[in-house]
PDB file of N, CA and C in Angstrom:
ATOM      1  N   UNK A   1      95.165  72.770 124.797  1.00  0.00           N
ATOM      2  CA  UNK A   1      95.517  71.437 125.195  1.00  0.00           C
ATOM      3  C   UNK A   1      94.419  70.520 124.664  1.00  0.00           C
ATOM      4  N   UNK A   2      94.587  69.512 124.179  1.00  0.00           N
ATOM      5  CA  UNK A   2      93.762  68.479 123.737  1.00  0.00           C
ATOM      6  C   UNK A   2      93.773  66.607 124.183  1.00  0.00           C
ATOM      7  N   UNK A   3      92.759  66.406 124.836  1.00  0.00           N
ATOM      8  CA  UNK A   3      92.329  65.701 125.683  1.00  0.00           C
ATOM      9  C   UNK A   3      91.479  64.539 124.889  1.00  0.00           C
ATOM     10  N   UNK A   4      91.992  62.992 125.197  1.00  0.00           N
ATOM     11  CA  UNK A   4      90.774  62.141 124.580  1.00  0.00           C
ATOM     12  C   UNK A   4      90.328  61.630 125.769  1.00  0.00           C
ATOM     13  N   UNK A   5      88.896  61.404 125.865  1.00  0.00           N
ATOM     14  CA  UNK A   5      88.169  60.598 126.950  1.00  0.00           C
ATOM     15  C   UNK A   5      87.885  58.938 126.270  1.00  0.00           C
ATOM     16  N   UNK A   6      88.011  57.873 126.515  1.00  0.00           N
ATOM     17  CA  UNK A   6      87.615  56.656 125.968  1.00  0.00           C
ATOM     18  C   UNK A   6      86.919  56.275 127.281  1.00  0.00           C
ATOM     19  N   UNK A   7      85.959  55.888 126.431  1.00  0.00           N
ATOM     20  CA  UNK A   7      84.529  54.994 127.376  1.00  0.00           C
ATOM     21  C   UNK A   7      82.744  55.154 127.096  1.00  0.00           C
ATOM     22  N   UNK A   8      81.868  54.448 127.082  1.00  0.00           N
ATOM     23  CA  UNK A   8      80.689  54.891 126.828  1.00  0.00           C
ATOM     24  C   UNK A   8      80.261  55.923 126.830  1.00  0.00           C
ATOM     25  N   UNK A   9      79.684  56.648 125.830  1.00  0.00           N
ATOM     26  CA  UNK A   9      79.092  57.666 125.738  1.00  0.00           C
ATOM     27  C   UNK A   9      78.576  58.295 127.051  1.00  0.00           C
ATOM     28  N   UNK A  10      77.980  57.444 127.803  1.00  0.00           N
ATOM     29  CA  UNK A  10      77.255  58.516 129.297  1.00  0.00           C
ATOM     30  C   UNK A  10      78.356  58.361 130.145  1.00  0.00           C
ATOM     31  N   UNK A  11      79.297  57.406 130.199  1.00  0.00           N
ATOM     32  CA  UNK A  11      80.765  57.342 130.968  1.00  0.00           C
ATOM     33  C   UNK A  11      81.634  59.256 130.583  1.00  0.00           C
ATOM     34  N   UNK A  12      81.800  59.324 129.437  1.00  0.00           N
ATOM     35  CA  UNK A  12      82.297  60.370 128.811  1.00  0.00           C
ATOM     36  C   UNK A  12      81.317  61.938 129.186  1.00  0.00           C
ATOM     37  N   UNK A  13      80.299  61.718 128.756  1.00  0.00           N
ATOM     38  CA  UNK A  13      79.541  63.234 128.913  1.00  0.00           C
ATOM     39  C   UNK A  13      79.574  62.976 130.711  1.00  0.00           C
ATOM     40  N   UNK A  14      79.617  62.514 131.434  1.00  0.00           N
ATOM     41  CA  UNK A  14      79.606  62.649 132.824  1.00  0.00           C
ATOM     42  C   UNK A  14      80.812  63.196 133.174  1.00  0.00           C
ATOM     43  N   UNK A  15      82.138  62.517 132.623  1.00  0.00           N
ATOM     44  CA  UNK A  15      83.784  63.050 133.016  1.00  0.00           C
ATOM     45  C   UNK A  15      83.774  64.807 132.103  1.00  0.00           C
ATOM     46  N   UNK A  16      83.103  64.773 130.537  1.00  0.00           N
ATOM     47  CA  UNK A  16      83.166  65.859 129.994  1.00  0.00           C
ATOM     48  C   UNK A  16      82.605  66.778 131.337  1.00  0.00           C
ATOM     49  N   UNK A  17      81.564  66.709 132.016  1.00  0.00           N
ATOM     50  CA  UNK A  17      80.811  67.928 132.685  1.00  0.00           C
ATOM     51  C   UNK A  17      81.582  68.019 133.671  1.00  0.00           C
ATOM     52  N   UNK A  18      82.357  67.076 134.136  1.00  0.00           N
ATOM     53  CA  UNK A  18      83.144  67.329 135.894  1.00  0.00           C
ATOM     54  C   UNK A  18      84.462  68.346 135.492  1.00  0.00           C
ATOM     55  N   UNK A  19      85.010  67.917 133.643  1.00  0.00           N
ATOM     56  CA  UNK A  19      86.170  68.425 133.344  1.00  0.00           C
ATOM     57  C   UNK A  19      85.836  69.815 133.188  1.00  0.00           C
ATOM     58  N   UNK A  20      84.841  70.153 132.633  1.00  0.00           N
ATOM     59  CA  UNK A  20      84.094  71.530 132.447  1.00  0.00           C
ATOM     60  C   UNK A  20      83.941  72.517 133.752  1.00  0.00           C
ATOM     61  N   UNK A  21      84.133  72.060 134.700  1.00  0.00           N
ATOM     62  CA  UNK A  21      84.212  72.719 136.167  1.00  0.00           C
ATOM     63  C   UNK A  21      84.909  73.245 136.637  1.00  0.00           C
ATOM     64  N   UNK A  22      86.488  72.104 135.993  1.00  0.00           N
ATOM     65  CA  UNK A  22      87.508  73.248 136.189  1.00  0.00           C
ATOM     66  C   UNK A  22      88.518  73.498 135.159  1.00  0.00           C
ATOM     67  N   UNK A  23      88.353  73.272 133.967  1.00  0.00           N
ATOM     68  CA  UNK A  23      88.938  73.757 132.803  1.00  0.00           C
ATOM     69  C   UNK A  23      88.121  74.668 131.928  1.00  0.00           C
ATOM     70  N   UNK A  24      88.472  75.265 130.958  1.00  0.00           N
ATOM     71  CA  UNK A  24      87.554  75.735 130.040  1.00  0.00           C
ATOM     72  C   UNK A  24      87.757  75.001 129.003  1.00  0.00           C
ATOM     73  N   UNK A  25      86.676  74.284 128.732  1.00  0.00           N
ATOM     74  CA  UNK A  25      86.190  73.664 127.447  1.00  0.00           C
ATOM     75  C   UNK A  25      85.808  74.074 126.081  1.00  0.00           C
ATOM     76  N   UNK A  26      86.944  74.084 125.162  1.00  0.00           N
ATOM     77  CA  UNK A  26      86.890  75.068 123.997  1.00  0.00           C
ATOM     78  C   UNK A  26      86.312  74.312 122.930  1.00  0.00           C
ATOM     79  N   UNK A  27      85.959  73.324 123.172  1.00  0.00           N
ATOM     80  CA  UNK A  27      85.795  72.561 122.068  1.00  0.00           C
ATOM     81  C   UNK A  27      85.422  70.950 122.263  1.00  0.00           C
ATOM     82  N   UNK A  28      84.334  70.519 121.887  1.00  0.00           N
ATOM     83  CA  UNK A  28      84.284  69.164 122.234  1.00  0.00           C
ATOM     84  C   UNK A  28      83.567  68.247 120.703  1.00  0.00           C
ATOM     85  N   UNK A  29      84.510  66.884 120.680  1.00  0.00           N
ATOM     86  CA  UNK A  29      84.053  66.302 118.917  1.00  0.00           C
ATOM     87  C   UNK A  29      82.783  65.654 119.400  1.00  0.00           C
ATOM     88  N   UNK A  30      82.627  64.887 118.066  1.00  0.00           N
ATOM     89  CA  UNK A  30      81.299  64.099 118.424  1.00  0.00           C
ATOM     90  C   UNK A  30      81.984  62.708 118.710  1.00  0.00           C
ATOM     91  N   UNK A  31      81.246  62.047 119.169  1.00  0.00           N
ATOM     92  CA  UNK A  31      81.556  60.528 120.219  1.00  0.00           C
ATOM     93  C   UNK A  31      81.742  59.740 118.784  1.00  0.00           C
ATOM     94  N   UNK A  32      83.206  58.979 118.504  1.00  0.00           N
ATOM     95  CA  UNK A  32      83.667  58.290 117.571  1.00  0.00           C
ATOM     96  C   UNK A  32      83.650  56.942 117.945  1.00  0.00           C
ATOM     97  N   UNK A  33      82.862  55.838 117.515  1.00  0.00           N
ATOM     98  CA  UNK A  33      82.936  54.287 118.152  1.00  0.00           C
ATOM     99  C   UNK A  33      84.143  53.787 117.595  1.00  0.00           C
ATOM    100  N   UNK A  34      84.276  53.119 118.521  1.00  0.00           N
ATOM    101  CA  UNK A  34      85.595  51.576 118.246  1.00  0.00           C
ATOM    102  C   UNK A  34      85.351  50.421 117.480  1.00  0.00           C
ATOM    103  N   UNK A  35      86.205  50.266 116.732  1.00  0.00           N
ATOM    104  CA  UNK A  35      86.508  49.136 115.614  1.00  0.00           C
ATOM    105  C   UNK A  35      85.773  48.513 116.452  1.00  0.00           C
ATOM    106  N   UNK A  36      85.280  47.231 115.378  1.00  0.00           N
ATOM    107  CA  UNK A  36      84.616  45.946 115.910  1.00  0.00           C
ATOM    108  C   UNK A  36      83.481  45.961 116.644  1.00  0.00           C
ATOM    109  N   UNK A  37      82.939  45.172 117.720  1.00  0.00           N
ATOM    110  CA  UNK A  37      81.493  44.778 118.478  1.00  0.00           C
ATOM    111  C   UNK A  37      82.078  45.841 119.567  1.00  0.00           C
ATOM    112  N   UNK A  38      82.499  46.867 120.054  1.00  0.00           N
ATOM    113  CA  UNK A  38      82.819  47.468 121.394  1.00  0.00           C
ATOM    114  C   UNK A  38      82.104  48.486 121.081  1.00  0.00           C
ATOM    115  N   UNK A  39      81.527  48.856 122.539  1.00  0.00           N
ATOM    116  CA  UNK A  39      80.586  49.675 123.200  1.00  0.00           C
ATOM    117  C   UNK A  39      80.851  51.117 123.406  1.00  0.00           C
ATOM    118  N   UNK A  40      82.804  50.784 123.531  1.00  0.00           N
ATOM    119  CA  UNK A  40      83.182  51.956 123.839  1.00  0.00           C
ATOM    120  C   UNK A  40      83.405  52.706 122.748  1.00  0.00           C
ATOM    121  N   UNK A  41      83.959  54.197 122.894  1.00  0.00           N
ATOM    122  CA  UNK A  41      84.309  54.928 121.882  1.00  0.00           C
ATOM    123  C   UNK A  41      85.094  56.263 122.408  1.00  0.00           C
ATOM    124  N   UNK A  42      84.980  57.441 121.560  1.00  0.00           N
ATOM    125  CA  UNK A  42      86.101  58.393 122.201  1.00  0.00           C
ATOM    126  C   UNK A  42      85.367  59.689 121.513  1.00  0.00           C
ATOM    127  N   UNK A  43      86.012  60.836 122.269  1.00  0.00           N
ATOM    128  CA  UNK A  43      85.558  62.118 122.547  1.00  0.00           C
ATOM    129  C   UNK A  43      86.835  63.088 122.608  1.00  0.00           C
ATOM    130  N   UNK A  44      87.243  64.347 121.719  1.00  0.00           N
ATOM    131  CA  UNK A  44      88.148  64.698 121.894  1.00  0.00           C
ATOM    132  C   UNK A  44      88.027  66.325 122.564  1.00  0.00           C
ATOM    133  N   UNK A  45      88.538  65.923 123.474  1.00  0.00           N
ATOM    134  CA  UNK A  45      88.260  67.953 124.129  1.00  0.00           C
ATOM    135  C   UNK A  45      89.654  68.936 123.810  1.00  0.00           C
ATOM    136  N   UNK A  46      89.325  70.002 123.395  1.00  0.00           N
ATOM    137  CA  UNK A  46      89.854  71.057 123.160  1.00  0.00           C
ATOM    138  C   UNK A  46      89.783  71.990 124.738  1.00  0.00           C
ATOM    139  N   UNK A  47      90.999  72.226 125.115  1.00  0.00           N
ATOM    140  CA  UNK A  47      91.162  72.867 126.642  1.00  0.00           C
ATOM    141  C   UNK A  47      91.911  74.214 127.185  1.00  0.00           C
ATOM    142  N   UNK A  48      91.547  75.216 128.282  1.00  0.00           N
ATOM    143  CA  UNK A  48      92.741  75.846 128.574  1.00  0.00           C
ATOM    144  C   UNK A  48      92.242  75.813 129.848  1.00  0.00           C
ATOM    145  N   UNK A  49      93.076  76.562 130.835  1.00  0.00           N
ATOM    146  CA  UNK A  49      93.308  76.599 131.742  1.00  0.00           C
ATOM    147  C   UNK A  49      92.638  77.903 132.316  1.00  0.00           C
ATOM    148  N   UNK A  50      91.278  77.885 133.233  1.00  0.00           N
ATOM    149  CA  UNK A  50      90.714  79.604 132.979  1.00  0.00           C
ATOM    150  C   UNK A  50      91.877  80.536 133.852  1.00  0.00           C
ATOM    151  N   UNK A  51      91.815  81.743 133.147  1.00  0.00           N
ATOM    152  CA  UNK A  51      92.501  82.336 133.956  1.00  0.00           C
ATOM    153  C   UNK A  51      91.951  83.300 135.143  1.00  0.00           C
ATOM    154  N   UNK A  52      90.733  82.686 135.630  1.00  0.00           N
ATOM    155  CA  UNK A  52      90.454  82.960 137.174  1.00  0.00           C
ATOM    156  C   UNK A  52      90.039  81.678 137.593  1.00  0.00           C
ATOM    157  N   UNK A  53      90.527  81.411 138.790  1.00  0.00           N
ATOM    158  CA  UNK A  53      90.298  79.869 139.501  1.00  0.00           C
ATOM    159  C   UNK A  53      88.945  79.682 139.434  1.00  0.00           C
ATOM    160  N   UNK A  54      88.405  78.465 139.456  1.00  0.00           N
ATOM    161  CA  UNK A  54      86.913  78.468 140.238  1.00  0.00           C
ATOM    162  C   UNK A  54      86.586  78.437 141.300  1.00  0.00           C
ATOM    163  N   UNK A  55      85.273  79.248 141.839  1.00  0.00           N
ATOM    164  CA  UNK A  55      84.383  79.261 143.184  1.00  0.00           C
ATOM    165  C   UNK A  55      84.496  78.131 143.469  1.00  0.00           C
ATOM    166  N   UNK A  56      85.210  77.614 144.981  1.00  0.00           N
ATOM    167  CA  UNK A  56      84.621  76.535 145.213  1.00  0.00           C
ATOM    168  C   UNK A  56      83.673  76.312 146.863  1.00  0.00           C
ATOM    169  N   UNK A  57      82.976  76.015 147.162  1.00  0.00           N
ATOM    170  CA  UNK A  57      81.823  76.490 148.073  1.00  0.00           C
ATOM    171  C   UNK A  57      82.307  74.952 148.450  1.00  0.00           C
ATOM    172  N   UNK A  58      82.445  75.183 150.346  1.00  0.00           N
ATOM    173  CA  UNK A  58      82.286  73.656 151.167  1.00  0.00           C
ATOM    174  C   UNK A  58      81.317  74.255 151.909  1.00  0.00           C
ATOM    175  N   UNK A  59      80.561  73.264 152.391  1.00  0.00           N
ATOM    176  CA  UNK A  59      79.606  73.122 153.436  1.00  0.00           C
ATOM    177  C   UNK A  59      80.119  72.820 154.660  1.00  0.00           C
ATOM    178  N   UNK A  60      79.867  73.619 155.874  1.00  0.00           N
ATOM    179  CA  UNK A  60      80.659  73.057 157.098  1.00  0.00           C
ATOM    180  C   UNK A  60      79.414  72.972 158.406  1.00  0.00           C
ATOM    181  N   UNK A  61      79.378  72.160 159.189  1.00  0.00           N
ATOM    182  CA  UNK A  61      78.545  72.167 160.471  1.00  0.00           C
ATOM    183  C   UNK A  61      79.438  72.457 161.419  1.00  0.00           C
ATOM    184  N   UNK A  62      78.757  73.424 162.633  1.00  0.00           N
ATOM    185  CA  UNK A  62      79.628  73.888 163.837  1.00  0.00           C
ATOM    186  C   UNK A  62      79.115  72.965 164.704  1.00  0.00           C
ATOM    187  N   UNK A  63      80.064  72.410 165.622  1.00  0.00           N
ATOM    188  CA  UNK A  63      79.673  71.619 166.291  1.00  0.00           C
ATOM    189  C   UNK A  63      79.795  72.072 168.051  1.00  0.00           C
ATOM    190  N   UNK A  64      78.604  71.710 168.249  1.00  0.00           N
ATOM    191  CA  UNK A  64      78.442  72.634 169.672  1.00  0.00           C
ATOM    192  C   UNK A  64      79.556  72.136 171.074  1.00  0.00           C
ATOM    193  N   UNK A  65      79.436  71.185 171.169  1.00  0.00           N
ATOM    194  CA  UNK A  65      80.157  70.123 172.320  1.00  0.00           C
ATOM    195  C   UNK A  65      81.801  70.159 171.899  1.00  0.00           C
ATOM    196  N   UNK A  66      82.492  70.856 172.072  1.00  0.00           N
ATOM    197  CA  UNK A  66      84.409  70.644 172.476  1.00  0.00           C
ATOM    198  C   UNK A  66      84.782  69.126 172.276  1.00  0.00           C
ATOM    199  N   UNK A  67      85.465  68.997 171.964  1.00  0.00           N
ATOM    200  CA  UNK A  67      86.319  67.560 171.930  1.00  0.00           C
ATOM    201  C   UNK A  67      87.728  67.521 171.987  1.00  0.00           C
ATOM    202  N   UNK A  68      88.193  67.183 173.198  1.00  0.00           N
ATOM    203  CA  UNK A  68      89.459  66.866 173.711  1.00  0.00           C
ATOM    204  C   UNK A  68      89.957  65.696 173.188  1.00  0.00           C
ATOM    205  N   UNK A  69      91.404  66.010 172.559  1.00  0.00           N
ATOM    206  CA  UNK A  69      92.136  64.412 172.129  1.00  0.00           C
ATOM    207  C   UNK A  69      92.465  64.219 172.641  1.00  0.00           C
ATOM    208  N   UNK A  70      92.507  62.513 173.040  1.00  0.00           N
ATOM    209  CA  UNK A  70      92.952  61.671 173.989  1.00  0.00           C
ATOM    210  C   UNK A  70      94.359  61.570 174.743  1.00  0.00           C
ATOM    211  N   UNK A  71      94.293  61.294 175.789  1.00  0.00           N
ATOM    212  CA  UNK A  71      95.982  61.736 176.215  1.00  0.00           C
ATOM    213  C   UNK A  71      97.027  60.490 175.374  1.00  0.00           C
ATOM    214  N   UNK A  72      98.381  60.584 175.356  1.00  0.00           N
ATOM    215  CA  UNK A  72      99.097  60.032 174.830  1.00  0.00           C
ATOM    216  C   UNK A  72      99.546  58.433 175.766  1.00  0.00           C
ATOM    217  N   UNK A  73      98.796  56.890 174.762  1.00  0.00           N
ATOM    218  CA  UNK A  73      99.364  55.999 175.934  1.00  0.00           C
ATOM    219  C   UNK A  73      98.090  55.844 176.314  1.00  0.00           C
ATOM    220  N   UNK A  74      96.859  55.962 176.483  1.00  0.00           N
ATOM    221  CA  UNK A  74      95.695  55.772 176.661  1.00  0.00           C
ATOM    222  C   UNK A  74      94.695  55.472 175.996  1.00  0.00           C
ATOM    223  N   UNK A  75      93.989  54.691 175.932  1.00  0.00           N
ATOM    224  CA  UNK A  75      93.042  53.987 174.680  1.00  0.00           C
ATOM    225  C   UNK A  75      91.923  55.053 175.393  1.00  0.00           C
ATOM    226  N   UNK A  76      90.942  55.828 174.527  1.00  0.00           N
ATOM    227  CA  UNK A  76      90.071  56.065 174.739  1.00  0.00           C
ATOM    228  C   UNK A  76      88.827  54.962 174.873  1.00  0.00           C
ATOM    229  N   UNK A  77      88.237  54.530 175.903  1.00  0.00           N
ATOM    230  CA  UNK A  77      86.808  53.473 175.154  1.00  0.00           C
ATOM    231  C   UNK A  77      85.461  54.430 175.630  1.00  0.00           C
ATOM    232  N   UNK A  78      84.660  54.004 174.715  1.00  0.00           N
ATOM    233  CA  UNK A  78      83.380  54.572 174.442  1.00  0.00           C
ATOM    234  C   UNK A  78      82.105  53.715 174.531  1.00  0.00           C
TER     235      UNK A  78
END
């Protein structure tokens, strides 16, 4: 699959590394500028799809104290 990113160079290598996380990145061009005075430019990625998902790790806190939801029809105030 082949992918263009348009936008500043550090706009692009930032989306390239997030896309790299969960695609496999087979291939990436060098940063091509835009006609005229523009800043921006483009990046073409070469892609597949890995065929094992990625690790993905959440962080969770246990929280000591229970919390009951409010009955139905009753404003909780605090």
């Amino acid at each position: 699959m082949r992918i263009r990113l348009m936008g500043t160079e550090a706009e692009i290598a930032a989306v390239a590394e997030r896309l790299a996380s969960v695609l496999e990145v087979q291939e990436i061009s060098e940063f091509y500028p835009n006609r005229g005075a523009s800043v921006l430019g483009r990046v073409y990625l070469t892609v597949a799809v890995p065929t094992t998902p990625p690790v993905v790790h959440a962080d969770a806190e246990r929280a000591e104290q229970r919390r009951e939801l409010p009955r139905p029809g009753r404003k909780e105030i605090r």
